[in-house]
Protein backbone atom coordinates (compact mmCIF):
# COMPACT_ATOMS: atom_id res chain seq x y z
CA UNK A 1 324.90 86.90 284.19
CA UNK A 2 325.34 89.58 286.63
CA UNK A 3 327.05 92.78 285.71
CA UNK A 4 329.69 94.76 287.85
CA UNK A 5 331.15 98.59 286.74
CA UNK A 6 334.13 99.17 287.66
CA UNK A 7 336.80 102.43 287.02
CA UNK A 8 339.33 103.00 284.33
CA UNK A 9 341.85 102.34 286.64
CA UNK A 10 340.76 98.54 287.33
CA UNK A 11 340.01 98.19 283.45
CA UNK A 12 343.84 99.40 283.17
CA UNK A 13 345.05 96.34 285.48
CA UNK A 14 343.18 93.99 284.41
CA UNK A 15 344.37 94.32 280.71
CA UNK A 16 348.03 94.83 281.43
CA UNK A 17 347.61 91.07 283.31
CA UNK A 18 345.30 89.96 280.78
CA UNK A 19 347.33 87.22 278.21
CA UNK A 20 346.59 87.21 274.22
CA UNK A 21 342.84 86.97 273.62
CA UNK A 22 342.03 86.09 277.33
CA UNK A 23 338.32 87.77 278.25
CA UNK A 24 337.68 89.42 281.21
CA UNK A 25 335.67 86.56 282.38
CA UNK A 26 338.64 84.74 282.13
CA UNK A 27 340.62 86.57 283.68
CA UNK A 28 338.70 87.02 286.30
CA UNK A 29 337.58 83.28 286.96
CA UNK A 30 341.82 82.74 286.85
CA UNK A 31 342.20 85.11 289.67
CA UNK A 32 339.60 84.04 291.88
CA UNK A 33 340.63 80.55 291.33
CA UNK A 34 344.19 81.81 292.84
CA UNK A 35 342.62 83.89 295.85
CA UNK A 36 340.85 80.73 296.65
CA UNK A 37 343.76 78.26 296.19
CA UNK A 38 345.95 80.59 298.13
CA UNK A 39 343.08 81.20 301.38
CA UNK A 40 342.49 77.16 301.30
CA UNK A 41 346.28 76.67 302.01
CA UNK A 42 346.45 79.70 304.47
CA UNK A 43 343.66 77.63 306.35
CA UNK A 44 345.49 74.64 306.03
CA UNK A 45 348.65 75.87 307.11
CA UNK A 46 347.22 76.99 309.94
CA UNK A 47 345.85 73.48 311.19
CA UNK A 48 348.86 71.66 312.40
């Protein structure tokens, strides 16, 4: 699995949006997931 560094700052946000036990993996899969839902209906809105 690749590995990513990133500052304190980052580490700060992502625990004050991480939820109970959630790992950063988590996390992170749940926000791409969003990023992605969100561009795939920018694209879509954009068709008609």
């Amino acid at each position: 699995m690749p590995q990513i560094q990133v500052s304190e700052k980052t580490v700060q946000r992502l625990d004050r949006l991480r939820e109970d036990d959630e790992t950063y993996d988590e996390l992170v899969t749940e926000l791409l997931n969003i990023y992605r839902a969100s561009e795939m209906t920018m694209f879509r809105s954009g068709d008609g």
